[in-house]
Every structure is written in C-alpha cells, then in structure tokens.
PDB file of N, CA and C in Angstrom:
ATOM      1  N   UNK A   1      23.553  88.453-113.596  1.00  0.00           N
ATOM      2  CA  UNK A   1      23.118  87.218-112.972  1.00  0.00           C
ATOM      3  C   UNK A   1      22.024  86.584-113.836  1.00  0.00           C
ATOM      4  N   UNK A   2      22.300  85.465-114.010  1.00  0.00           N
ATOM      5  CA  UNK A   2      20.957  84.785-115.114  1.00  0.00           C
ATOM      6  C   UNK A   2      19.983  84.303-113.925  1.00  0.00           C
ATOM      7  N   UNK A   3      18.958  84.440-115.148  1.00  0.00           N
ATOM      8  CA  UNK A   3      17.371  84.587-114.629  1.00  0.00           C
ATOM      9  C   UNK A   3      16.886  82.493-114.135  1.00  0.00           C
ATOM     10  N   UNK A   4      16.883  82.853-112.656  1.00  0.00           N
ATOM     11  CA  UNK A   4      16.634  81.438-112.219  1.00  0.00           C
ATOM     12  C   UNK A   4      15.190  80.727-112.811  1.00  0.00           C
ATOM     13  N   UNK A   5      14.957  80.510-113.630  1.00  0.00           N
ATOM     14  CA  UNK A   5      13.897  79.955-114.415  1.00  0.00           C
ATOM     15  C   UNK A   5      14.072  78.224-114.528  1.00  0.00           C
ATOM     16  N   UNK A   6      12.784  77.602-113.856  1.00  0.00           N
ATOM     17  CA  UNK A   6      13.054  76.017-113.862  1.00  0.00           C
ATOM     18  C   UNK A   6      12.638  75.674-115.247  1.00  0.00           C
ATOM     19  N   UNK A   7      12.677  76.132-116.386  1.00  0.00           N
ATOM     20  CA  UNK A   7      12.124  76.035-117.644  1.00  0.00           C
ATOM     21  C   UNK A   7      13.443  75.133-118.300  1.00  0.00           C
ATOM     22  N   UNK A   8      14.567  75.952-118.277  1.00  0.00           N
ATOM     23  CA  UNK A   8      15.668  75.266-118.599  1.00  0.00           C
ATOM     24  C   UNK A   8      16.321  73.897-117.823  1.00  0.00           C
ATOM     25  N   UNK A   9      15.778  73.588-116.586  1.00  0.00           N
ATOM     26  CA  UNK A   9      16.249  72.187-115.672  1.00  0.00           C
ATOM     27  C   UNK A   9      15.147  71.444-116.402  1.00  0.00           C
ATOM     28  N   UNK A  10      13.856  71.830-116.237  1.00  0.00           N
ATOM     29  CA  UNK A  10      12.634  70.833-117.298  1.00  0.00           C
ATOM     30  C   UNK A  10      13.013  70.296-118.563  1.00  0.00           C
ATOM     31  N   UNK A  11      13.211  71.494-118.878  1.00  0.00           N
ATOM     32  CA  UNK A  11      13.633  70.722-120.453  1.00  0.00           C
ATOM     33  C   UNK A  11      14.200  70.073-120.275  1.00  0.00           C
ATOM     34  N   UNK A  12      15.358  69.971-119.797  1.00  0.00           N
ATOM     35  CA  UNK A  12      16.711  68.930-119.816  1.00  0.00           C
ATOM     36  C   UNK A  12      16.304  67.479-119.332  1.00  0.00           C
ATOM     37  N   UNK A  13      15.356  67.480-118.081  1.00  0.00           N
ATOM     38  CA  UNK A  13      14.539  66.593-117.360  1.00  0.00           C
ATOM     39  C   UNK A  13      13.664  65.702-118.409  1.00  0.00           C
ATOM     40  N   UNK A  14      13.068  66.511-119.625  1.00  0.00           N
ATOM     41  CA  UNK A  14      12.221  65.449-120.040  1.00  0.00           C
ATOM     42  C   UNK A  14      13.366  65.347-121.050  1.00  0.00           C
ATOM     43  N   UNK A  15      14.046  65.677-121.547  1.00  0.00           N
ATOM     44  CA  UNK A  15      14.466  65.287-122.732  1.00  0.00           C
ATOM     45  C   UNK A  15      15.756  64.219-122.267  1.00  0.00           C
ATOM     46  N   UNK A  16      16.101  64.138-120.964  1.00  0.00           N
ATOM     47  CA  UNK A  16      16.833  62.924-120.570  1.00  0.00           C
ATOM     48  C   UNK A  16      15.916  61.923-119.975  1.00  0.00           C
ATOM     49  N   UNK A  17      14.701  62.353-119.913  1.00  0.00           N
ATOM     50  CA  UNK A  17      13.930  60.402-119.349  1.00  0.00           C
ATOM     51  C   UNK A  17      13.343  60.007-120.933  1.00  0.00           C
ATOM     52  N   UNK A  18      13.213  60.788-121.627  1.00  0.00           N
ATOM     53  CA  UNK A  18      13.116  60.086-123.375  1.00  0.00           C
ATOM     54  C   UNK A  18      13.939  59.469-123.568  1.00  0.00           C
ATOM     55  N   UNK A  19      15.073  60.282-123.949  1.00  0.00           N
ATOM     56  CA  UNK A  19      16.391  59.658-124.350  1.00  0.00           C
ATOM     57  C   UNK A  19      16.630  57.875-123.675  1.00  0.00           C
ATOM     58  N   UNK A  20      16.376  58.087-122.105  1.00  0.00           N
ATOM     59  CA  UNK A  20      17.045  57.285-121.496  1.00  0.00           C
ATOM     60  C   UNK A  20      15.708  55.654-121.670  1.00  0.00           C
ATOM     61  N   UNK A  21      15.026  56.595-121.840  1.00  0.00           N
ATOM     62  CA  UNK A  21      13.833  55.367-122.060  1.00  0.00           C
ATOM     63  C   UNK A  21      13.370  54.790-123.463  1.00  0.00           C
ATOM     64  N   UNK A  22      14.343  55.885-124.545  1.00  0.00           N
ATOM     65  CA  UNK A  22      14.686  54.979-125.949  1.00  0.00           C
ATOM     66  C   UNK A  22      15.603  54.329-126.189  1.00  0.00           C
ATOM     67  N   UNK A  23      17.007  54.673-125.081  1.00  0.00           N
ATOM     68  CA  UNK A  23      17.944  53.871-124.701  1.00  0.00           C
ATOM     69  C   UNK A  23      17.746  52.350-124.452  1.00  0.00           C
ATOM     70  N   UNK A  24      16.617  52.105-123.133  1.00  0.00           N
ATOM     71  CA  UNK A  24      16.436  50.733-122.563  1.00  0.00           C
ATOM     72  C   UNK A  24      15.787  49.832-123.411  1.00  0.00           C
ATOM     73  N   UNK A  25      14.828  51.047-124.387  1.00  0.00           N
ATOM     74  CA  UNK A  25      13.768  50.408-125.723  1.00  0.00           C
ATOM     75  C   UNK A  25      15.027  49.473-126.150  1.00  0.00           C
ATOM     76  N   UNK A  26      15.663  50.144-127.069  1.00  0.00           N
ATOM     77  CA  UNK A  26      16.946  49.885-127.857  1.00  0.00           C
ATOM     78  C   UNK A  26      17.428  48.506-127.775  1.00  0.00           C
ATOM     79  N   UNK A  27      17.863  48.677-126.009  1.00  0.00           N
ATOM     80  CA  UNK A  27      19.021  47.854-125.674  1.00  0.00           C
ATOM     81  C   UNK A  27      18.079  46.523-125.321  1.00  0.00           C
ATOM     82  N   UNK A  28      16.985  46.522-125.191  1.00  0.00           N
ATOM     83  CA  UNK A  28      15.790  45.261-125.169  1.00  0.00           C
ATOM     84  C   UNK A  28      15.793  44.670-126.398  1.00  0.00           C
ATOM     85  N   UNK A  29      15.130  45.570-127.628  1.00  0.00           N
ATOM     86  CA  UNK A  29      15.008  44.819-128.674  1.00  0.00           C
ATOM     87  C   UNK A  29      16.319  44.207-129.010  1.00  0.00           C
ATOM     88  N   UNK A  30      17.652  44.389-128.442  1.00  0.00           N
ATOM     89  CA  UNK A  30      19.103  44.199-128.778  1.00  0.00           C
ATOM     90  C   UNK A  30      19.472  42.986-128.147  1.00  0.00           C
ATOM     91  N   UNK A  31      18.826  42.946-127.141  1.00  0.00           N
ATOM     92  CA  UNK A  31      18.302  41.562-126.132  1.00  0.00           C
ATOM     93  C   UNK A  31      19.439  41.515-125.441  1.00  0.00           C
ATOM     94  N   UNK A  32      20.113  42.989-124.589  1.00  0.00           N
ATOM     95  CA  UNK A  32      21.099  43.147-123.699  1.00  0.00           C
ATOM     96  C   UNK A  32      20.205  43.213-122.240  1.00  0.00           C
ATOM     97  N   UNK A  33      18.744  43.753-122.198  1.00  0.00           N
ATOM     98  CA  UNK A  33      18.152  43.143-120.664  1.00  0.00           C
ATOM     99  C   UNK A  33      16.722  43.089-121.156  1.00  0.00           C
ATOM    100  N   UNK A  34      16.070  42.083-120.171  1.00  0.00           N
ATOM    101  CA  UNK A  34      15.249  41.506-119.518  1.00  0.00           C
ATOM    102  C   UNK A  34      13.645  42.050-119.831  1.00  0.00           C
ATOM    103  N   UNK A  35      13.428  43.096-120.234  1.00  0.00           N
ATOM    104  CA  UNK A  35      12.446  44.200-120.567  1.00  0.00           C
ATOM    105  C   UNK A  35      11.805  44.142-119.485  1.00  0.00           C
ATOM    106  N   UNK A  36      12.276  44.305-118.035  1.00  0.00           N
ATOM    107  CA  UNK A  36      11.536  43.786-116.846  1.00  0.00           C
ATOM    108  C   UNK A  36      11.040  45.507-116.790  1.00  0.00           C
ATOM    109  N   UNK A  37      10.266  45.600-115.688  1.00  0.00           N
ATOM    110  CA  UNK A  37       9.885  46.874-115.260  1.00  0.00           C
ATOM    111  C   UNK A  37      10.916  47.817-114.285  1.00  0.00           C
ATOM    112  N   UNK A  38      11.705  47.135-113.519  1.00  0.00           N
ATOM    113  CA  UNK A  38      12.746  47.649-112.979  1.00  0.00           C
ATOM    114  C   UNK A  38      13.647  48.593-113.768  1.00  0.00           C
ATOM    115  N   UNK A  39      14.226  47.750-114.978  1.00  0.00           N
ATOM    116  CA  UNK A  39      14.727  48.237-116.085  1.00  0.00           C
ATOM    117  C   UNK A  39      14.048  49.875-116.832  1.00  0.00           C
ATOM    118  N   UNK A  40      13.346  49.846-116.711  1.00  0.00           N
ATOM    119  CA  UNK A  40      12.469  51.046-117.617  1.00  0.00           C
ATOM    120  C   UNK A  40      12.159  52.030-116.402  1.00  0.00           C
ATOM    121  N   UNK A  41      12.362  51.511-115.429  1.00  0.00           N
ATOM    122  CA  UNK A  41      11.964  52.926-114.299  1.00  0.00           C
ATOM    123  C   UNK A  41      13.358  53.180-113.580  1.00  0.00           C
ATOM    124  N   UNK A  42      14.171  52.544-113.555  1.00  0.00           N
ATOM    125  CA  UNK A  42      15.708  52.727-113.307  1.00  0.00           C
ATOM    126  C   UNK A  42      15.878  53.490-114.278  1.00  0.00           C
ATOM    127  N   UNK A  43      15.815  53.173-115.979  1.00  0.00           N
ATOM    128  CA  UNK A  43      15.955  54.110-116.710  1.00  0.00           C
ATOM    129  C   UNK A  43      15.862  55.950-116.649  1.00  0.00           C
ATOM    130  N   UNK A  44      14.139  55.514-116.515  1.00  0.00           N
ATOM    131  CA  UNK A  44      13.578  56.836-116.651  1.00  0.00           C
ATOM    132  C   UNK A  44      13.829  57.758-114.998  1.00  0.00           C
ATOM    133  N   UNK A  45      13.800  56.798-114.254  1.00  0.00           N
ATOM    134  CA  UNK A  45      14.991  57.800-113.011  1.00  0.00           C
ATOM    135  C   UNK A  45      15.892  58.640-112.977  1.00  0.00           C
ATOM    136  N   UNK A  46      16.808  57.475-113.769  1.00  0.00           N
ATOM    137  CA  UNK A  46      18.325  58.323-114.256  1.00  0.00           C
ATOM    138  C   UNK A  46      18.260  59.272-115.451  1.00  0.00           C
ATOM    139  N   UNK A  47      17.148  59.046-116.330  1.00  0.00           N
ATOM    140  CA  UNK A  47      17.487  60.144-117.341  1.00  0.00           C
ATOM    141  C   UNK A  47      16.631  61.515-116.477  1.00  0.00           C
ATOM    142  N   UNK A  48      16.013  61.828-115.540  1.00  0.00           N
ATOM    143  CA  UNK A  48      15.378  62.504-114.985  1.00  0.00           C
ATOM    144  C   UNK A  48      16.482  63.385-114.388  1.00  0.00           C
ATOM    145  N   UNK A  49      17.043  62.537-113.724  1.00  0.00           N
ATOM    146  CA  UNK A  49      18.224  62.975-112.550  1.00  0.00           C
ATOM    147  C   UNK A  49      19.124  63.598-113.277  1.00  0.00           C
ATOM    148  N   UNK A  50      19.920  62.698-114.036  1.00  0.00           N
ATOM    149  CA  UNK A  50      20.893  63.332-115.209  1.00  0.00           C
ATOM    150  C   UNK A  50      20.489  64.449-115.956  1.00  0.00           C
ATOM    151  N   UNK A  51      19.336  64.282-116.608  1.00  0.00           N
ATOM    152  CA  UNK A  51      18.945  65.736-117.191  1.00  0.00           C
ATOM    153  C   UNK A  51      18.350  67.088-116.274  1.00  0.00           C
ATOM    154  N   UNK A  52      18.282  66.811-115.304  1.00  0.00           N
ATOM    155  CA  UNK A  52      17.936  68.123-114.623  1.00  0.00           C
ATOM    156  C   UNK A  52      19.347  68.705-113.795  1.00  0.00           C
ATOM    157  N   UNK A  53      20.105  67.640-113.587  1.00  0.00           N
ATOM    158  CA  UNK A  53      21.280  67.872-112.915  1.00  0.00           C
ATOM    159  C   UNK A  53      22.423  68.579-114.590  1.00  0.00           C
ATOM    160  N   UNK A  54      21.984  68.066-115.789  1.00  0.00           N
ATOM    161  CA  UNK A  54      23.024  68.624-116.798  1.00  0.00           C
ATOM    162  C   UNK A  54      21.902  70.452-117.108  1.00  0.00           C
ATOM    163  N   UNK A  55      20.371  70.269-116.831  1.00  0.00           N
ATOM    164  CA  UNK A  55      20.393  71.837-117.192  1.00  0.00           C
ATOM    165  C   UNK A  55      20.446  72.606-115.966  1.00  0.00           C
ATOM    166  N   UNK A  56      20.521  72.305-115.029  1.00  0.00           N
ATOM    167  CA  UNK A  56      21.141  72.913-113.958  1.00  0.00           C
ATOM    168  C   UNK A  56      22.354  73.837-113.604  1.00  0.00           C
ATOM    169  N   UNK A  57      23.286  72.560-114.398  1.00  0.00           N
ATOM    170  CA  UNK A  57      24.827  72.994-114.738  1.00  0.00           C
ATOM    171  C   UNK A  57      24.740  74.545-115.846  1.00  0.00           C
ATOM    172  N   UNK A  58      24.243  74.139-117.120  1.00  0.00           N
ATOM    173  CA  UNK A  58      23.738  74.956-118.159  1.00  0.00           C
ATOM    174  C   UNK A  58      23.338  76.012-117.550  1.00  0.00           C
ATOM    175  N   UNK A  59      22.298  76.161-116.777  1.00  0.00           N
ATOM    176  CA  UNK A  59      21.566  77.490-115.998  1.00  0.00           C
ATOM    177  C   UNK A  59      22.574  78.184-114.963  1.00  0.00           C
ATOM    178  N   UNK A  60      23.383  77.462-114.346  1.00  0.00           N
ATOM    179  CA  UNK A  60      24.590  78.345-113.609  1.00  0.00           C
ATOM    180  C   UNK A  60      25.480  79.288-114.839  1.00  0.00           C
ATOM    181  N   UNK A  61      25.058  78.651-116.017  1.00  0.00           N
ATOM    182  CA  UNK A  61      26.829  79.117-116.607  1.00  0.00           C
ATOM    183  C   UNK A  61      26.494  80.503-117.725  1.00  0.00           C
ATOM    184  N   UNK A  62      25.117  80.469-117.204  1.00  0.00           N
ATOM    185  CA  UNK A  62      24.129  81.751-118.116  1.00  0.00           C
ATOM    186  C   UNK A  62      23.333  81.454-119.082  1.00  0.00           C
ATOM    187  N   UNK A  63      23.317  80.268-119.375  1.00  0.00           N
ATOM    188  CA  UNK A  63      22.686  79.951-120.779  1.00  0.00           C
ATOM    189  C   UNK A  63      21.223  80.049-120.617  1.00  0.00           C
ATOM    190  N   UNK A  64      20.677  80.433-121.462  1.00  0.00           N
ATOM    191  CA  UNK A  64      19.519  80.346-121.708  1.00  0.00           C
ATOM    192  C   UNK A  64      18.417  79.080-122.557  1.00  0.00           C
ATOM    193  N   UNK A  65      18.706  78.480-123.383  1.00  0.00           N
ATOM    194  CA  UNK A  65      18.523  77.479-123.841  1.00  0.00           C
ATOM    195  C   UNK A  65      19.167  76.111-124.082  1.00  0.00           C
TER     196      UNK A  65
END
C-alpha cells in the first residue's frame, strides 16, 4: 500500500497554479483576454484543482514522485 503523504498532491498543486498562471500571462500578452482579475484567479483555481486532483491520481497508482 503506498504511503498516503500530501507531499505528492502539493507538488502537483503548486506546479499546476504556475503553469496555469503562465498560461493566462501568455495568453494576455497574446491579447486572447482581458488581463482582468477574474481571469488570473479562475486561472490559478483551476491549476490548483487540476494539479492536486492529477497528483492524487499519481498517489493512488503508487508513485512516489
């Protein structure tokens, strides 16, 4: 049984509200939205959610890193 450690959902957590918040950077300077504040915390929501929900997955399946 792998070792329930929130170390591996964290990681995944920050490294999807980066991602997702160099994403919105990106797609601003690209002048696809608004650079409103909605935008950048919708972002960093979903990369939160998404990345703790993808090392989550990862941590069921044994992985360690």
């Amino acid at each position: 049984m792998p070792e329930e450690s929130p170390n591996l959902v964290l990681k995944y957590a920050i490294f999807g509200f980066l991602a997702c918040l160099g994403g919105a950077y990106i797609s601003q300077y690209l002048g696809y939205n608004n650079s409103s504040l909605q935008t950048y915390l919708g972002a960093a929501i979903a990369g939160i959610v998404g990345g703790g929900v993808g090392g989550k997955i990862r941590q069921r399946k044994g992985k360690t890193s």
